[in-house]
Structure formats: structure tokens, C-alpha cells
N, C-alpha and C. Protein backbone atom coordinates (compact mmCIF):
# COMPACT_ATOMS: atom_id res chain seq x y z
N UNK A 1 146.71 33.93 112.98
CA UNK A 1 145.74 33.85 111.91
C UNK A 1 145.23 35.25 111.61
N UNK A 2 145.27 35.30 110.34
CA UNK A 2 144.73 36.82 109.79
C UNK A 2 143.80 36.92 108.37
N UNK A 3 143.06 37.77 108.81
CA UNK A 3 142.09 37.58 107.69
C UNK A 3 141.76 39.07 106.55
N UNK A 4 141.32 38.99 105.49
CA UNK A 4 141.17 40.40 104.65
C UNK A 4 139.38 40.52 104.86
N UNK A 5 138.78 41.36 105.17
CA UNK A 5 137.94 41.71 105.02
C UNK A 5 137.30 43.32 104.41
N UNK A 6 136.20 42.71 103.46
CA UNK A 6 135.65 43.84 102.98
C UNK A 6 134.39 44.52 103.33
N UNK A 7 134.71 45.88 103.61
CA UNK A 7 133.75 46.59 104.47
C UNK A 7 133.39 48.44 103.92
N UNK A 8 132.35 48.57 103.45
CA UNK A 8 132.24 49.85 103.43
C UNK A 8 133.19 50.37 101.55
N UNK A 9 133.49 49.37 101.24
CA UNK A 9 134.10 49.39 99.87
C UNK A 9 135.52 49.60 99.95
N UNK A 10 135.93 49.02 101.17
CA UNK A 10 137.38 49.09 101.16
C UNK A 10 137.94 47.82 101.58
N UNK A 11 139.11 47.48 101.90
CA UNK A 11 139.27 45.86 102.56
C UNK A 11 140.77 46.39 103.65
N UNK A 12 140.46 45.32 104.41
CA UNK A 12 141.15 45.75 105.37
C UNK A 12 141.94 44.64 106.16
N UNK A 13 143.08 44.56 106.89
CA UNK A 13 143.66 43.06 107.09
C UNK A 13 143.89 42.84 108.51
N UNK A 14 142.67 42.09 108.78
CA UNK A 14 142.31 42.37 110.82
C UNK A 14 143.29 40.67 111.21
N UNK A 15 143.28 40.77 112.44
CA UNK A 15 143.25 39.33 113.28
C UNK A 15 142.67 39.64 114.29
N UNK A 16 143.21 38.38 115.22
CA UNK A 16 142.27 38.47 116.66
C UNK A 16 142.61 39.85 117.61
N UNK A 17 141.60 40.11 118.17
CA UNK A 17 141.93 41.22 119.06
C UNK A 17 142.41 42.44 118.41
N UNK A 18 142.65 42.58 117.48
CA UNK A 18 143.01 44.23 116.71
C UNK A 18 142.12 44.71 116.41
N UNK A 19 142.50 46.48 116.72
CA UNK A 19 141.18 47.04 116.87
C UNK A 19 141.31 47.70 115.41
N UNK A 20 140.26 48.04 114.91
CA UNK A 20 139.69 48.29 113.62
C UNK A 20 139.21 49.95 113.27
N UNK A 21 139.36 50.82 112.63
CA UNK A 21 138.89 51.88 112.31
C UNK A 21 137.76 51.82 110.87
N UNK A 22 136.71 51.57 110.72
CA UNK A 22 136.24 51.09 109.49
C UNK A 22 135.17 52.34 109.17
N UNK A 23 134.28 52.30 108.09
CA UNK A 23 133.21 53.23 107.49
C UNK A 23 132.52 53.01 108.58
N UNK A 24 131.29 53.83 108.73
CA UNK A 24 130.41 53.58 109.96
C UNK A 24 129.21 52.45 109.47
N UNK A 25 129.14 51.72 110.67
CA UNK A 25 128.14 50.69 110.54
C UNK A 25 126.89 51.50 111.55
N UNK A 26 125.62 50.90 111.17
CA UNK A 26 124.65 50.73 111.97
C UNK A 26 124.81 50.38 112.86
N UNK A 27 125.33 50.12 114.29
CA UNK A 27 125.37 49.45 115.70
C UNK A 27 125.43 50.17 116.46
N UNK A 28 125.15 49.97 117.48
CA UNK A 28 125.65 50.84 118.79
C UNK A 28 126.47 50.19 119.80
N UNK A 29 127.76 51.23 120.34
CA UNK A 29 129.00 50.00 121.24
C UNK A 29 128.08 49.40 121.69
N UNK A 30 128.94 48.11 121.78
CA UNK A 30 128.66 46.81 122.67
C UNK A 30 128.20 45.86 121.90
N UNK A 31 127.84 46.12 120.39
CA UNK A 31 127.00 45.36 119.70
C UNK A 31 127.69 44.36 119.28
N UNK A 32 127.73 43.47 118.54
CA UNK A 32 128.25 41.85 117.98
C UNK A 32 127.67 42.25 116.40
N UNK A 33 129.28 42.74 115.91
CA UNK A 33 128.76 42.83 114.56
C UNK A 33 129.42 41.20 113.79
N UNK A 34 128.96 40.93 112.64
CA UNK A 34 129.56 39.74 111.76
C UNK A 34 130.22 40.12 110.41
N UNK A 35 130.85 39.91 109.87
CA UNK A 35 131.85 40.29 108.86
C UNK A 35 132.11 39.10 108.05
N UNK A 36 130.92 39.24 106.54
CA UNK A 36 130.25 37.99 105.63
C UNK A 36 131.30 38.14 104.39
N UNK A 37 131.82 39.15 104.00
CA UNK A 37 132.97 39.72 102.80
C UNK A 37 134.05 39.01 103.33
N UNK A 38 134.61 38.03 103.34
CA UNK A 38 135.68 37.05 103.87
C UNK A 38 136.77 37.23 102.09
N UNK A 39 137.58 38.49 102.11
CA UNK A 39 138.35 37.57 101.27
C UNK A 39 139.82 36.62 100.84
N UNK A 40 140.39 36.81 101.79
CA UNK A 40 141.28 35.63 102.56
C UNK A 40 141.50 35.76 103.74
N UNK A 41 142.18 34.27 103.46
CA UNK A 41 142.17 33.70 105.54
C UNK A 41 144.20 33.42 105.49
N UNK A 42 144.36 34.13 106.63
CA UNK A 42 146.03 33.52 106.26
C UNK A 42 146.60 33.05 107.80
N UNK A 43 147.48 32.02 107.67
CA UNK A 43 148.31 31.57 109.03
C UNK A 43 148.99 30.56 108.17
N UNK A 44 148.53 29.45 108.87
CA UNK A 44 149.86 28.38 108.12
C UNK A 44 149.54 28.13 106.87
N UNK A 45 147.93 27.72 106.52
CA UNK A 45 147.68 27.77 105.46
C UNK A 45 146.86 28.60 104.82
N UNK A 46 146.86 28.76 103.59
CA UNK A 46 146.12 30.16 103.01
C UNK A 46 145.43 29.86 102.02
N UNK A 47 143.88 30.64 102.82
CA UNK A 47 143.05 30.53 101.66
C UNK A 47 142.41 31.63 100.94
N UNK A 48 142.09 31.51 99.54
CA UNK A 48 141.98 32.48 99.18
C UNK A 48 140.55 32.95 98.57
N UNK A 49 139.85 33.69 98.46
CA UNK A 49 138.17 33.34 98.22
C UNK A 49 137.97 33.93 96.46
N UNK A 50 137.23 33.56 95.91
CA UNK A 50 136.67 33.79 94.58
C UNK A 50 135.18 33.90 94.54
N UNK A 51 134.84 35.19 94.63
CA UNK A 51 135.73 36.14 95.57
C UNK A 51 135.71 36.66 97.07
N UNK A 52 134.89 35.57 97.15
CA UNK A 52 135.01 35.51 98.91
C UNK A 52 135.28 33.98 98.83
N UNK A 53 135.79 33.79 100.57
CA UNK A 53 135.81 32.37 101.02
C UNK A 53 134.64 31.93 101.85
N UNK A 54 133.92 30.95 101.21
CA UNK A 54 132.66 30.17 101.50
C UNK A 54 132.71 29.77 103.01
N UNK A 55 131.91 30.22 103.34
CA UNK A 55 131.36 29.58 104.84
C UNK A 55 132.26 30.31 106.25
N UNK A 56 133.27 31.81 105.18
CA UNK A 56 133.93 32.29 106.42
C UNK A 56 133.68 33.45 107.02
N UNK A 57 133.71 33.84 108.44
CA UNK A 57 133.10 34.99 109.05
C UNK A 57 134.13 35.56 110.08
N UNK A 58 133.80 36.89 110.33
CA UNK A 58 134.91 37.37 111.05
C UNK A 58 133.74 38.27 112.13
N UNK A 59 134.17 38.19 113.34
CA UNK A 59 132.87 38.32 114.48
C UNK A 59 134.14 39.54 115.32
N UNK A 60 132.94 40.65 115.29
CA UNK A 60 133.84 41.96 116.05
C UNK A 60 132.68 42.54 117.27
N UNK A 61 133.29 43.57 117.65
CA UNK A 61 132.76 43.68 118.71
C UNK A 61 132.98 45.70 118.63
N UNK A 62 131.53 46.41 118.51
CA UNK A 62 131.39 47.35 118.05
C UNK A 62 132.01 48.31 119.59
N UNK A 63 133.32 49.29 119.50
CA UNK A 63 133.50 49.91 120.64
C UNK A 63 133.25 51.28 120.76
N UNK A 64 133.34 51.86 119.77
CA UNK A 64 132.64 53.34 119.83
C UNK A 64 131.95 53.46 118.40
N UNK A 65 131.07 54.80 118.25
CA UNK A 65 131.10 55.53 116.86
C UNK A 65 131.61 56.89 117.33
N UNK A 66 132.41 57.14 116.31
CA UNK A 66 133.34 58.56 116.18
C UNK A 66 132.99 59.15 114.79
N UNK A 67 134.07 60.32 114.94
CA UNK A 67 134.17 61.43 113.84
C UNK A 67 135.44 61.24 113.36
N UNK A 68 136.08 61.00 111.97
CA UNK A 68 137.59 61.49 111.65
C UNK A 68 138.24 62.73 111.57
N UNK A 69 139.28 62.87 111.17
CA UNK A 69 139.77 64.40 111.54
C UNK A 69 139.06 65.16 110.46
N UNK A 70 138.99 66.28 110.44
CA UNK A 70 138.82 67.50 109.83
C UNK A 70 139.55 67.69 108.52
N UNK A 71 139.01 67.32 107.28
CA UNK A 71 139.47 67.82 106.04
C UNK A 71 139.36 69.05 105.60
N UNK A 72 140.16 69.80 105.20
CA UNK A 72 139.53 71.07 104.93
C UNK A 72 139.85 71.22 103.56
N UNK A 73 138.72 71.82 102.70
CA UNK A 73 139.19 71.45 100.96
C UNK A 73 139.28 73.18 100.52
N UNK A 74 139.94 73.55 100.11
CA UNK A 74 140.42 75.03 100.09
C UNK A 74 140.88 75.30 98.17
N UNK A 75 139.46 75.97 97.64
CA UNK A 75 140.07 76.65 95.84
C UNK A 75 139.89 78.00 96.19
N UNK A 76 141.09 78.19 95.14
CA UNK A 76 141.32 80.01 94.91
C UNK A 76 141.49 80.03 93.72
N UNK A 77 140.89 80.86 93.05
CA UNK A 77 141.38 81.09 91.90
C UNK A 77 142.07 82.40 91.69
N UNK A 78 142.98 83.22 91.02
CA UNK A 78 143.39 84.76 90.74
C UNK A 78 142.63 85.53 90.47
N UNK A 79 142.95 86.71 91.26
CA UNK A 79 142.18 87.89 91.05
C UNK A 79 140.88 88.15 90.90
N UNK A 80 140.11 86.78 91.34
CA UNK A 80 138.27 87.49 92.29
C UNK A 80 138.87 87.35 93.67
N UNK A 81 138.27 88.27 94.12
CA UNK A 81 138.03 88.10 95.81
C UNK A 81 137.19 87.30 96.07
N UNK A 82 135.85 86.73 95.38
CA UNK A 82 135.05 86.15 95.97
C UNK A 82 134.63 84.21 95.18
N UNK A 83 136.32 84.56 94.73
CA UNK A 83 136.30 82.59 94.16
C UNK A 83 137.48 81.89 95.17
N UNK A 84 137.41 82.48 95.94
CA UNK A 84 137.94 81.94 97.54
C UNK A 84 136.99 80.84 98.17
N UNK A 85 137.16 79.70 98.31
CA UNK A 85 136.06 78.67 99.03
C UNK A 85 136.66 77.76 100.07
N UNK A 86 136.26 77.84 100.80
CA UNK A 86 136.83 76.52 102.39
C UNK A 86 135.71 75.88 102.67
N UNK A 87 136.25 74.84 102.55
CA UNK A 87 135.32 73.59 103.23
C UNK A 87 135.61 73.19 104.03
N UNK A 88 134.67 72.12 105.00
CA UNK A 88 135.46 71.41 105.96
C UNK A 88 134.27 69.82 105.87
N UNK A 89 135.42 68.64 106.12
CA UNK A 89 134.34 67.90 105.95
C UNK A 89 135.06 66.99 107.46
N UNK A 90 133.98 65.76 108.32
CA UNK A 90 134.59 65.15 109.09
C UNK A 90 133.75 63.92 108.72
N UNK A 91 134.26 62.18 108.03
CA UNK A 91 134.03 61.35 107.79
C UNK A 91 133.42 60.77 109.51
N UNK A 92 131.83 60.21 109.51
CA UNK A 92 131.72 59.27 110.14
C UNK A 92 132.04 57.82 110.32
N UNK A 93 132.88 57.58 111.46
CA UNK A 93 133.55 55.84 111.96
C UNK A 93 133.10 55.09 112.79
N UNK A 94 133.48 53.81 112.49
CA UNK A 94 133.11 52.95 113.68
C UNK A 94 134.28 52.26 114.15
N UNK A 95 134.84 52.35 115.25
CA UNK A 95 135.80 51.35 115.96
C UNK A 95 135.56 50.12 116.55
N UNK A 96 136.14 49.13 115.93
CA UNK A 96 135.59 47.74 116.01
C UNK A 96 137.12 47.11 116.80
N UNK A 97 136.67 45.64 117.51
CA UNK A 97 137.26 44.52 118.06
C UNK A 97 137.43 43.79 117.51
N UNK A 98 137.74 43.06 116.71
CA UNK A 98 137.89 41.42 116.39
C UNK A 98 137.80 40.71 117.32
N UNK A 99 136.93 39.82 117.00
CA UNK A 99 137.14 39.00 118.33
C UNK A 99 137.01 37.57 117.90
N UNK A 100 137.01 37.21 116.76
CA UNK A 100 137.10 35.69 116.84
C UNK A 100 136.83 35.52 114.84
N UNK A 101 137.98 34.74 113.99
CA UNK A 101 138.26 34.69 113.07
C UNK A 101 137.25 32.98 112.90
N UNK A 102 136.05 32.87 112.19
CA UNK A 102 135.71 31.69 111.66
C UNK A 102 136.01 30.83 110.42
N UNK A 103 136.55 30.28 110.38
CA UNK A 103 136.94 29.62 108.57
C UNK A 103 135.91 28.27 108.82
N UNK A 104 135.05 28.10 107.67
CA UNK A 104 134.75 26.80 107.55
C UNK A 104 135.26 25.66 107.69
């Protein structure tokens, strides 16, 4: 059984026990997060939500908060020396559990 869930403005396609890389949530490990953006449920039969599916929840289990890698955003333009610019940016994450898929 596998489910789509939407999180952080993206959607993502978890089941049981797979671990999750998502936007950062409010929690701290160990926490029991719930996952209310249900927008399909799939195994034998498939459902599909408009635009979520009513009454379904996806229950994880918060294991760290991290940092993503290092973007570095780099403009040059010709001939200034000083329209040279480096950035660096590192997206905050949360690594999540699945731990139990609810369908109404």
C-alpha cells in the first residue's frame, strides 16, 4: 500500500516504513507527526482524492532535522571586476518514518 502525500508544497509517494526527506516541519525527533493532504491511496485498489481523500491520514515518525547540501549560486558578468557574486544557500529538512498508512 502506497500513498501521495502533500507537504511543504510539494507531494511525495511514501508507504510503510520508508524514510522520507521532506521541507522542515515544526517537531523535534521522536515526535508523531500526522499527514492530513492525503492525495491518493494505492495497492489493490485505488483511490483517488478531489482533492484530497476524505477521512485519510498518513502517521510518521519525526527522525532527525538536518541541513541539505550546499547550493552555490554564482553571476559574472564581463569586464567589471566587481559584478562577480557567490552565494551559498543550505535548505532546512526533516527526515521522517512512515509508519502506518490510514484510509477511511
Amino acid at each position: 500500500m502506497f500513498a501521495v502525500i502533500k507537504t511543504g508544497g510539494k507531494q511525495y509517494k511514501v508507504a510503510k516504513d520508508s524514510i522520507v526527506t521532506i521541507e522542515k516541519l515544526v517537531a523535534e525527533a521522536g515526535d508523531t507527526v500526522e499527514f492530513g493532504e492525503v492525495l491518493m491511496i494505492g495497492g489493490e485498489t485505488v483511490t483517488i482524492g478531489a482533492p484530497t481523500v476524505a477521512g485519510a491520514v498518513v502517521k510518521a515518525e519525526v527522525l532527525e532535522q538536518t541541513r541539505g547540501e550546499k547550493v552555490i549560486s554564482f553571476k559574472k558578468r564581463r569586464r567589471k571586476h566587481s559584478s562577480q557574486r557567490r552565494r551559498g544557500h543550505r535548505q532546512h529538512l526533516t527526515v521522517v518514518k512512515v509508519t502506518d498508512i490510514v484510509a477511511k
